[in-house]
PDB file of N, CA and C in Angstrom:
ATOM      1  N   UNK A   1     119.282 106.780  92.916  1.00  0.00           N
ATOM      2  CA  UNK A   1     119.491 106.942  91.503  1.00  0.00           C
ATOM      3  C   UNK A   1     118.625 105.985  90.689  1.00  0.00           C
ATOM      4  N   UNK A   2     118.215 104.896  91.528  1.00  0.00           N
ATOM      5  CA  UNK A   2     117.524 104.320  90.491  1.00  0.00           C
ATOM      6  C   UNK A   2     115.859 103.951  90.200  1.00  0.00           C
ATOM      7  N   UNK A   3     115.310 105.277  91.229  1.00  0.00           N
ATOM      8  CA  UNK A   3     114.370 105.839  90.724  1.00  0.00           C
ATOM      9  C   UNK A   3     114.417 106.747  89.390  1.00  0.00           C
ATOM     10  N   UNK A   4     115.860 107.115  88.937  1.00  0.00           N
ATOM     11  CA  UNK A   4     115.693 108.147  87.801  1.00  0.00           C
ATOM     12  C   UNK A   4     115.740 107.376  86.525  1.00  0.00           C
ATOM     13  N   UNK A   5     116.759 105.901  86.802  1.00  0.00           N
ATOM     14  CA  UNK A   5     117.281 105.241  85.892  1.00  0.00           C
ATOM     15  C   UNK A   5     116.314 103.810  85.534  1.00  0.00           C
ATOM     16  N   UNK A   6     115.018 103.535  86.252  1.00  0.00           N
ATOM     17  CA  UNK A   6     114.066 102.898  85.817  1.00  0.00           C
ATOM     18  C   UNK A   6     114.664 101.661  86.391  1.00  0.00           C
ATOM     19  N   UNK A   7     116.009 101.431  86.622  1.00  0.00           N
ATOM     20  CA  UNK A   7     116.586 100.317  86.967  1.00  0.00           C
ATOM     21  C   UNK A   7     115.833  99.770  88.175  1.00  0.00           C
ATOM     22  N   UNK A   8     115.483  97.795  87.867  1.00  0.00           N
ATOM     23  CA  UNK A   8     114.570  97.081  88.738  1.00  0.00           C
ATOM     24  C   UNK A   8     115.633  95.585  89.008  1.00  0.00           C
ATOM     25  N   UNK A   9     116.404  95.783  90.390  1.00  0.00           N
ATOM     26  CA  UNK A   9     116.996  94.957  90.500  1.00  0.00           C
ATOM     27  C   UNK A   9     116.303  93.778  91.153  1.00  0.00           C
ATOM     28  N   UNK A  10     115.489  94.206  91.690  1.00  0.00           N
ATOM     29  CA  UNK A  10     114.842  92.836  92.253  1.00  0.00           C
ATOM     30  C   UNK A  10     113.782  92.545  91.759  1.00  0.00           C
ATOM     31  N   UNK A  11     113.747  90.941  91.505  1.00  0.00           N
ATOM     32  CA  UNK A  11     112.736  90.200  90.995  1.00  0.00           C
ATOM     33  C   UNK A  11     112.165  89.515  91.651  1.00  0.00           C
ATOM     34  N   UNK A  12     110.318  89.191  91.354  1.00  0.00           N
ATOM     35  CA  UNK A  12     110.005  88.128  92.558  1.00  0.00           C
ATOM     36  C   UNK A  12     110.404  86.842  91.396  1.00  0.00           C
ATOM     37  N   UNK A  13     110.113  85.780  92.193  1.00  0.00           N
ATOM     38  CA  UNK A  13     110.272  84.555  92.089  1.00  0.00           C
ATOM     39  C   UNK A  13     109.245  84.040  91.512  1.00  0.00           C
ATOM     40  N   UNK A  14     107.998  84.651  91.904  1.00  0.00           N
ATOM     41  CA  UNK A  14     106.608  84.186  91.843  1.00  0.00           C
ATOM     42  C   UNK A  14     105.749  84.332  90.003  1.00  0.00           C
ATOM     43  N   UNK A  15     106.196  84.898  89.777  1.00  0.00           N
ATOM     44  CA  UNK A  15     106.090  86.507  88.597  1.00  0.00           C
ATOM     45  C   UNK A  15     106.923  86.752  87.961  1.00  0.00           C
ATOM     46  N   UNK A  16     106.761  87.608  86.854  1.00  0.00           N
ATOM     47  CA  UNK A  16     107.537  88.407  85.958  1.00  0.00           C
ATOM     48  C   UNK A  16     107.916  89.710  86.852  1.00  0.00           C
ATOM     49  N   UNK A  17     107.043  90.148  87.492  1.00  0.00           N
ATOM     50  CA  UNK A  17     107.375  91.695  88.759  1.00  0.00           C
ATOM     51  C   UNK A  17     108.721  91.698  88.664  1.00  0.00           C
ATOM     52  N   UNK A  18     109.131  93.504  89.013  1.00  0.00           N
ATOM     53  CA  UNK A  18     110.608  93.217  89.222  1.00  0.00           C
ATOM     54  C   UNK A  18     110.445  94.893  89.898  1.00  0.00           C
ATOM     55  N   UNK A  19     111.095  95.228  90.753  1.00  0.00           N
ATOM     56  CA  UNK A  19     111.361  96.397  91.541  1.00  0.00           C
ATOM     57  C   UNK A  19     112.432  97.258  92.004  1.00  0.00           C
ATOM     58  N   UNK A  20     112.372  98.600  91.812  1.00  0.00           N
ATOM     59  CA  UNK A  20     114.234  99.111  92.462  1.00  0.00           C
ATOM     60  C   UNK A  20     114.188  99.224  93.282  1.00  0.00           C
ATOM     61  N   UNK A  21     113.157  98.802  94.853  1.00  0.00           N
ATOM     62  CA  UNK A  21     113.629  98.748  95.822  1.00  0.00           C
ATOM     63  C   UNK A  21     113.486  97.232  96.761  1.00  0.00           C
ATOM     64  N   UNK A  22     114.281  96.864  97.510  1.00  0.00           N
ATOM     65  CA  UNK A  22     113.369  95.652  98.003  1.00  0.00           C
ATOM     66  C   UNK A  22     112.626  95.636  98.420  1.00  0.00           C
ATOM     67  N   UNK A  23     112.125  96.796  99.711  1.00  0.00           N
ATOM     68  CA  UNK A  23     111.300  96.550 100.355  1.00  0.00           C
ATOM     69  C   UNK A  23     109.604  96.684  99.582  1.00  0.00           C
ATOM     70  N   UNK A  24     109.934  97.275  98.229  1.00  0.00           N
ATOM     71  CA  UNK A  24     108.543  97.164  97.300  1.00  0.00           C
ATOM     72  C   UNK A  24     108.565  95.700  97.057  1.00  0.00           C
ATOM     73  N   UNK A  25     109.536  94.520  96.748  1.00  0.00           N
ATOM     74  CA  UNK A  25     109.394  93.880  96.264  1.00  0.00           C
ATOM     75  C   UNK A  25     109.020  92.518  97.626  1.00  0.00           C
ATOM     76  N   UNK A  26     109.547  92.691  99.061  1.00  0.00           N
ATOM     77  CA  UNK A  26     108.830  92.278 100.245  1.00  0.00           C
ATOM     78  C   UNK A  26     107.003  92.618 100.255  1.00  0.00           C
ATOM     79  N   UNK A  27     106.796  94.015  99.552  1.00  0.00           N
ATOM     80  CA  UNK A  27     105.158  93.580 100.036  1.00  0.00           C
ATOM     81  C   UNK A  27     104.563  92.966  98.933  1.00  0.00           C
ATOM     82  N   UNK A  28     105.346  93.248  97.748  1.00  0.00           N
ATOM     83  CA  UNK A  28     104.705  92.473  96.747  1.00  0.00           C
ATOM     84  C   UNK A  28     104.641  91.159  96.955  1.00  0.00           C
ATOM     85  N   UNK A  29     105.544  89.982  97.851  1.00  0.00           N
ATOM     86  CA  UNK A  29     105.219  89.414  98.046  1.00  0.00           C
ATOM     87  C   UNK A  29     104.072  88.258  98.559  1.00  0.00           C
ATOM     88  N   UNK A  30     103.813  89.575  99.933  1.00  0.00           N
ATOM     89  CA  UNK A  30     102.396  89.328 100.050  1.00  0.00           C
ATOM     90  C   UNK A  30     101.156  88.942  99.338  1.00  0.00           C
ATOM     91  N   UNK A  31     101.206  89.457  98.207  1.00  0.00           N
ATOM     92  CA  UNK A  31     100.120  89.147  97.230  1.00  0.00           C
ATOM     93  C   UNK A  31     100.230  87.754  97.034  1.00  0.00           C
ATOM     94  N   UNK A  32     101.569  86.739  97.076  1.00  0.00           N
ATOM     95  CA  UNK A  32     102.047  85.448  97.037  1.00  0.00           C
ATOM     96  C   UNK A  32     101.557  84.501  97.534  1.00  0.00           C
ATOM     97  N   UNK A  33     102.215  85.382  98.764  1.00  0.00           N
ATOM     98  CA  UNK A  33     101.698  84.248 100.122  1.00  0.00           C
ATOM     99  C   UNK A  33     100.446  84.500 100.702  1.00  0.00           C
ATOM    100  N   UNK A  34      99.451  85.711 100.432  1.00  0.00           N
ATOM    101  CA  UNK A  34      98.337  85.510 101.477  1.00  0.00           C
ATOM    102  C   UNK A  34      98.410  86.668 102.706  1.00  0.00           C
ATOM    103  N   UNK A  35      99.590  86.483 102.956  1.00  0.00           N
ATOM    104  CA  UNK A  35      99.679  87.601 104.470  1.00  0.00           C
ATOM    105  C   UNK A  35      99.422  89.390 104.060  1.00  0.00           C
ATOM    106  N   UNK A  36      98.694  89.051 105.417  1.00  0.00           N
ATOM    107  CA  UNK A  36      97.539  90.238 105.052  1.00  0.00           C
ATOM    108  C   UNK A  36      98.608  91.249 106.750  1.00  0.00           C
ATOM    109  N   UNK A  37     100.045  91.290 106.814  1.00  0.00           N
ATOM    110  CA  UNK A  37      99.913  91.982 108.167  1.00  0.00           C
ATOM    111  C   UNK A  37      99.629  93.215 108.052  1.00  0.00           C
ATOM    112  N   UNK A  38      98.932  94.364 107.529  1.00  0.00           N
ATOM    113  CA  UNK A  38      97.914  95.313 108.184  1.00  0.00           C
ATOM    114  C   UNK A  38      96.720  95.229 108.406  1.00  0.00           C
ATOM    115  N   UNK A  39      96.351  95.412 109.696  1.00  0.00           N
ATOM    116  CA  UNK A  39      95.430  94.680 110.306  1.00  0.00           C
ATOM    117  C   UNK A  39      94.794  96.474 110.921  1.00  0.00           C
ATOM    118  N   UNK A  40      93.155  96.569 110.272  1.00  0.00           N
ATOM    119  CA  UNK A  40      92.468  97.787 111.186  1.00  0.00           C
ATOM    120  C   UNK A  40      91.975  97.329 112.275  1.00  0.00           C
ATOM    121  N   UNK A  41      91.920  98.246 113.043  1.00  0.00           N
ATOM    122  CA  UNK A  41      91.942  98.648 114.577  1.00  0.00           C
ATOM    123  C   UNK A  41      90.184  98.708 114.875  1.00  0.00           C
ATOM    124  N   UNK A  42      89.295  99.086 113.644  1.00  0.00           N
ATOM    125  CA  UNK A  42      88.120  99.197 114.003  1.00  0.00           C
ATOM    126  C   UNK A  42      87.457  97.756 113.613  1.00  0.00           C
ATOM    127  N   UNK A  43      87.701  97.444 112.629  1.00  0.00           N
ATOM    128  CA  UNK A  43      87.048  96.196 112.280  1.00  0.00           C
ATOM    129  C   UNK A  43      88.093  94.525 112.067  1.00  0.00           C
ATOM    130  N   UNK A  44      87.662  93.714 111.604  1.00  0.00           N
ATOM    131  CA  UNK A  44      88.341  92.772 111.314  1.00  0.00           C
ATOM    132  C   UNK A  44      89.046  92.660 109.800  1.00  0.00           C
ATOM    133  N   UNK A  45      89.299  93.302 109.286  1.00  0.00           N
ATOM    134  CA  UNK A  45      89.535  93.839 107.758  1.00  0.00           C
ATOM    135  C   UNK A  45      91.509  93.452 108.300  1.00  0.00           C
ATOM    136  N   UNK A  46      91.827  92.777 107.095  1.00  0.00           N
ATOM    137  CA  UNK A  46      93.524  92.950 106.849  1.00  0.00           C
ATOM    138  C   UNK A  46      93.838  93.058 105.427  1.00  0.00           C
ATOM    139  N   UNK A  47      95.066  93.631 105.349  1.00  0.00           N
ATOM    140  CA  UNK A  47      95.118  93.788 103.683  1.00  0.00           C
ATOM    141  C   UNK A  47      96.789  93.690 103.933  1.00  0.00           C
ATOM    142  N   UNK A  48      97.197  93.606 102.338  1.00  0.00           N
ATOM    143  CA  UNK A  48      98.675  92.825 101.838  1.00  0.00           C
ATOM    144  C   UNK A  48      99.592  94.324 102.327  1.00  0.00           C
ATOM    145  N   UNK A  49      99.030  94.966 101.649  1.00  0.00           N
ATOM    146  CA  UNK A  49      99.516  96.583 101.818  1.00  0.00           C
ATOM    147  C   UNK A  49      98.993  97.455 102.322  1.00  0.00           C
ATOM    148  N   UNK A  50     100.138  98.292 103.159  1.00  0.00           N
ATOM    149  CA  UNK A  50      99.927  99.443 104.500  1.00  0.00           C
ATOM    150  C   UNK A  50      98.881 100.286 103.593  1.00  0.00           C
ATOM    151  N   UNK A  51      99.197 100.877 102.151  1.00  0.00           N
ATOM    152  CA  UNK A  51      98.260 102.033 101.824  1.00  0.00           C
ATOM    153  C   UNK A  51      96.829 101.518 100.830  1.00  0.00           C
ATOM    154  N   UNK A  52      96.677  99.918 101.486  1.00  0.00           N
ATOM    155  CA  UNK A  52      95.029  99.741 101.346  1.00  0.00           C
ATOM    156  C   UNK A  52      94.555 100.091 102.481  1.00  0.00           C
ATOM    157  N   UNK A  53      95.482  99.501 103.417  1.00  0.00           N
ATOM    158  CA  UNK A  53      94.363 100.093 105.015  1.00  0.00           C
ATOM    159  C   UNK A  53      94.567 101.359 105.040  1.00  0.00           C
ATOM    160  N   UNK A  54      95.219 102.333 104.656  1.00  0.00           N
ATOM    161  CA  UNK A  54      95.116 103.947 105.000  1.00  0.00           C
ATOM    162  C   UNK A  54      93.707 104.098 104.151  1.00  0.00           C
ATOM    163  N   UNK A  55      93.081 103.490 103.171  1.00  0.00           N
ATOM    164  CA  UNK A  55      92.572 103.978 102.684  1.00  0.00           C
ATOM    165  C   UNK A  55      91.300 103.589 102.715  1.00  0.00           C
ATOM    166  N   UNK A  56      91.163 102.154 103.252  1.00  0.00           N
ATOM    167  CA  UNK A  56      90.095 101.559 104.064  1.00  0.00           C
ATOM    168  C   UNK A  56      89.538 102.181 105.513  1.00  0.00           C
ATOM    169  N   UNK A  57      90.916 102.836 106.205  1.00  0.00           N
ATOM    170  CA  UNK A  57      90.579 103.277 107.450  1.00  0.00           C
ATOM    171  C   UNK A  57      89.565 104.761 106.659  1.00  0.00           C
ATOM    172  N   UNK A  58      89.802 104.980 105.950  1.00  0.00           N
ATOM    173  CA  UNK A  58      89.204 106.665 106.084  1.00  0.00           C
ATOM    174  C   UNK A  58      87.610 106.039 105.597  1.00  0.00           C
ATOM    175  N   UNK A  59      87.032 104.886 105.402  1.00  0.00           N
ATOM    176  CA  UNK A  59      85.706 104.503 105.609  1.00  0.00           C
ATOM    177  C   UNK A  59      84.767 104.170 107.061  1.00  0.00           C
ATOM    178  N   UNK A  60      85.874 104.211 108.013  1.00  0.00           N
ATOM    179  CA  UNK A  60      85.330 104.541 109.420  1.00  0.00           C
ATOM    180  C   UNK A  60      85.234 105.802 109.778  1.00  0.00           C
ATOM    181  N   UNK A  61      86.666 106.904 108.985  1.00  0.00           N
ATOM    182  CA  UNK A  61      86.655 108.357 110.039  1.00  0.00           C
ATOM    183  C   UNK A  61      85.710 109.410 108.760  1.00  0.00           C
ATOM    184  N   UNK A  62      85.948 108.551 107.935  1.00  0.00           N
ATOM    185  CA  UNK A  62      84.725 109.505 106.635  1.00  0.00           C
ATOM    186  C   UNK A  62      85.619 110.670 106.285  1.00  0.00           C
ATOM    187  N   UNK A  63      86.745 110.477 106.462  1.00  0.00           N
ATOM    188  CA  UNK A  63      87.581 111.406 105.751  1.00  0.00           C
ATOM    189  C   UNK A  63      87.402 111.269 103.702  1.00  0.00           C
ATOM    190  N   UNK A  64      87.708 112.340 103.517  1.00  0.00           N
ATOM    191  CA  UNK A  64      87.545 112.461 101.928  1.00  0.00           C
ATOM    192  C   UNK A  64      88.373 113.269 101.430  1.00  0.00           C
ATOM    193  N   UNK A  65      89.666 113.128 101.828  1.00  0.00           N
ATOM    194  CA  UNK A  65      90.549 114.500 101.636  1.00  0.00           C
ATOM    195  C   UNK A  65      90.573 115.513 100.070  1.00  0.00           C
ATOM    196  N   UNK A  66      90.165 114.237  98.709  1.00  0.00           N
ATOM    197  CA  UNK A  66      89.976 114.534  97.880  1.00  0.00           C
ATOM    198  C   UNK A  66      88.700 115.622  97.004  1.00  0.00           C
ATOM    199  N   UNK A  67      89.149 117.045  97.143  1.00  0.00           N
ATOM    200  CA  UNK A  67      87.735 117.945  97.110  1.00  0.00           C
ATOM    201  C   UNK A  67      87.718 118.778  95.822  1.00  0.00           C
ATOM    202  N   UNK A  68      86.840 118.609  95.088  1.00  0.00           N
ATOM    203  CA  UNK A  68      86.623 119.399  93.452  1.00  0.00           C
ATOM    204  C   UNK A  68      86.572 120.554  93.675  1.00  0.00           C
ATOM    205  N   UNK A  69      87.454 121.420  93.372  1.00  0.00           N
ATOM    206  CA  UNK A  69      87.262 123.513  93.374  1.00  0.00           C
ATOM    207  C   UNK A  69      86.286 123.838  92.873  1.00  0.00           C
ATOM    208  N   UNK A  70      85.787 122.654  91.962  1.00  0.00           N
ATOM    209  CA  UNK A  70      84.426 123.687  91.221  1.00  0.00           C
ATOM    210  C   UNK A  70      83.094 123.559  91.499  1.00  0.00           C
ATOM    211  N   UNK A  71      83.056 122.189  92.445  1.00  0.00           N
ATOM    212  CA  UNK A  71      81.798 122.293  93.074  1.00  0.00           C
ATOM    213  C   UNK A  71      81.534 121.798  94.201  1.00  0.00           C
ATOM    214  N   UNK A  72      82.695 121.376  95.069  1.00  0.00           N
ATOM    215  CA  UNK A  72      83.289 121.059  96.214  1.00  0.00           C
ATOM    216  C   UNK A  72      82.657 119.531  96.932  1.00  0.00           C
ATOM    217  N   UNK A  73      82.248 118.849  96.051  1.00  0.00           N
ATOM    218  CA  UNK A  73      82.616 117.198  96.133  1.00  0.00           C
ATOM    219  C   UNK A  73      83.484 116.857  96.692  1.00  0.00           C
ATOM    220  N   UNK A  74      83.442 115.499  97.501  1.00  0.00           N
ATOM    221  CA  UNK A  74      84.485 115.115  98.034  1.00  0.00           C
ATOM    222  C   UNK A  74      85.032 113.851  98.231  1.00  0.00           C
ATOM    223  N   UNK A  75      86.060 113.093  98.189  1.00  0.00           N
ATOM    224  CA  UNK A  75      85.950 111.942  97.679  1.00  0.00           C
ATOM    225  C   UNK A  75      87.206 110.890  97.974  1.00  0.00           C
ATOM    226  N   UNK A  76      86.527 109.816  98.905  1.00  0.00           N
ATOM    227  CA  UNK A  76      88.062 108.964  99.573  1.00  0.00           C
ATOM    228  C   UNK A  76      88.698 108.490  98.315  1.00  0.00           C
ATOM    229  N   UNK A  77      89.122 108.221  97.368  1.00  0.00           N
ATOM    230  CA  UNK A  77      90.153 108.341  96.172  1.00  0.00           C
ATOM    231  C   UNK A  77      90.600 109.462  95.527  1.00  0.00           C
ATOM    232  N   UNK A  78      91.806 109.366  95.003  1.00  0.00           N
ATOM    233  CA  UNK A  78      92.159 110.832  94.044  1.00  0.00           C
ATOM    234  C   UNK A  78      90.974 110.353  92.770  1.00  0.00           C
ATOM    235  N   UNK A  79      91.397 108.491  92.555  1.00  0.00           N
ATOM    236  CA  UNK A  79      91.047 108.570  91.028  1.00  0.00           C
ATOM    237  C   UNK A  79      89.486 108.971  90.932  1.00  0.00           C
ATOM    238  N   UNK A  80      88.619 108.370  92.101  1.00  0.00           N
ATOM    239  CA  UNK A  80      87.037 109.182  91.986  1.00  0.00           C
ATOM    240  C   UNK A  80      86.589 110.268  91.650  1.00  0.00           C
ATOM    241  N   UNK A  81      88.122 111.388  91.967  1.00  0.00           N
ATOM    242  CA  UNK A  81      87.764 112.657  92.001  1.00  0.00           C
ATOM    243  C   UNK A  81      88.218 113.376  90.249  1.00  0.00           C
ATOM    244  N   UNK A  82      89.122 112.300  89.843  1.00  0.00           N
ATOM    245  CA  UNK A  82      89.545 112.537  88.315  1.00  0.00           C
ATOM    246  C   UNK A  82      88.430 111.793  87.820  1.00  0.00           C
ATOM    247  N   UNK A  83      88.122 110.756  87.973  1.00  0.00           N
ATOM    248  CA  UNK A  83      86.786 110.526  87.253  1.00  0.00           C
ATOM    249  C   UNK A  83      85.497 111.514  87.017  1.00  0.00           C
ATOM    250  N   UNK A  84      85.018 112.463  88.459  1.00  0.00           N
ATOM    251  CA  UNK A  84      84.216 113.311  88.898  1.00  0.00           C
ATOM    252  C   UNK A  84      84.547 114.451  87.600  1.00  0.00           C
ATOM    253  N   UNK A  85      85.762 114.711  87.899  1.00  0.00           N
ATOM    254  CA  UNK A  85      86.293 115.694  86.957  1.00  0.00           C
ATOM    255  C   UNK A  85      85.845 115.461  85.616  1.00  0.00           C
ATOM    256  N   UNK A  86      85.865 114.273  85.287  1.00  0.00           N
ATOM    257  CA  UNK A  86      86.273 114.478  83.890  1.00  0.00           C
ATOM    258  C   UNK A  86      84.647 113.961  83.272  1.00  0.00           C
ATOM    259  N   UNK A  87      83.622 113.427  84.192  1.00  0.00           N
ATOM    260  CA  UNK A  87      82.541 113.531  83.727  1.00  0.00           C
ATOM    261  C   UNK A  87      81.785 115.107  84.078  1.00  0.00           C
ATOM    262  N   UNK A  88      82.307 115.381  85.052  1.00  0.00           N
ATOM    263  CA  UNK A  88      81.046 116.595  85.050  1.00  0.00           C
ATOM    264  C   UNK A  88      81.427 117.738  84.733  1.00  0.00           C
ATOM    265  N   UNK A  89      82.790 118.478  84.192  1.00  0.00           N
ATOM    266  CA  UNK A  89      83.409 119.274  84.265  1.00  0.00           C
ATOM    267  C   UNK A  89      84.318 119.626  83.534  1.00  0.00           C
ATOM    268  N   UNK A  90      84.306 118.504  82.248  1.00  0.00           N
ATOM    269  CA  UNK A  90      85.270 118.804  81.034  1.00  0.00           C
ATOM    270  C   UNK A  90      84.475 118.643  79.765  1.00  0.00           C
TER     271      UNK A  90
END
């Protein structure tokens, strides 16, 4: 429910931040302390949060899941591909 109700019971300590779940407010921590535990498998790269390395990993497998209908670009971010959009195509 309190994704509907905006309600942010947890606060960091560190910050003004405040979150409705804890475990958002555990990785936010990270940014705190430094700890980087996702760690890629191909290189020496670690990051604070799981969905920087999902998104770092797709610079080894060259995935680009993000693809323009109108001229079929393709692109490891959504926002690259709203950018793409909105310069070449609006």
């Amino acid at each position: 429910m309190r994704t509907h109700t905006g309600e942010r019971r947890f606060s960091c300590d560190h910050c003004n931040a405040s979150f409705g779940h804890k475990t958002t407010l555990m990785q936010h921590l990270n940014t705190h302390t430094g700890e980087r535990p996702y760690s890629c498998d191909h290189c020496d790269a670690s990051f604070s949060h799981r969905s920087t390395l999902v998104h770092h990993l797709r610079t080894h497998t060259r995935e680009h899941p993000f693809r323009c209908v109108l001229c079929n670009a393709s692109f490891l971010k959504k926002r690259r591909l709203t950018d793409h959009m909105t310069r070449l195509h609006s």
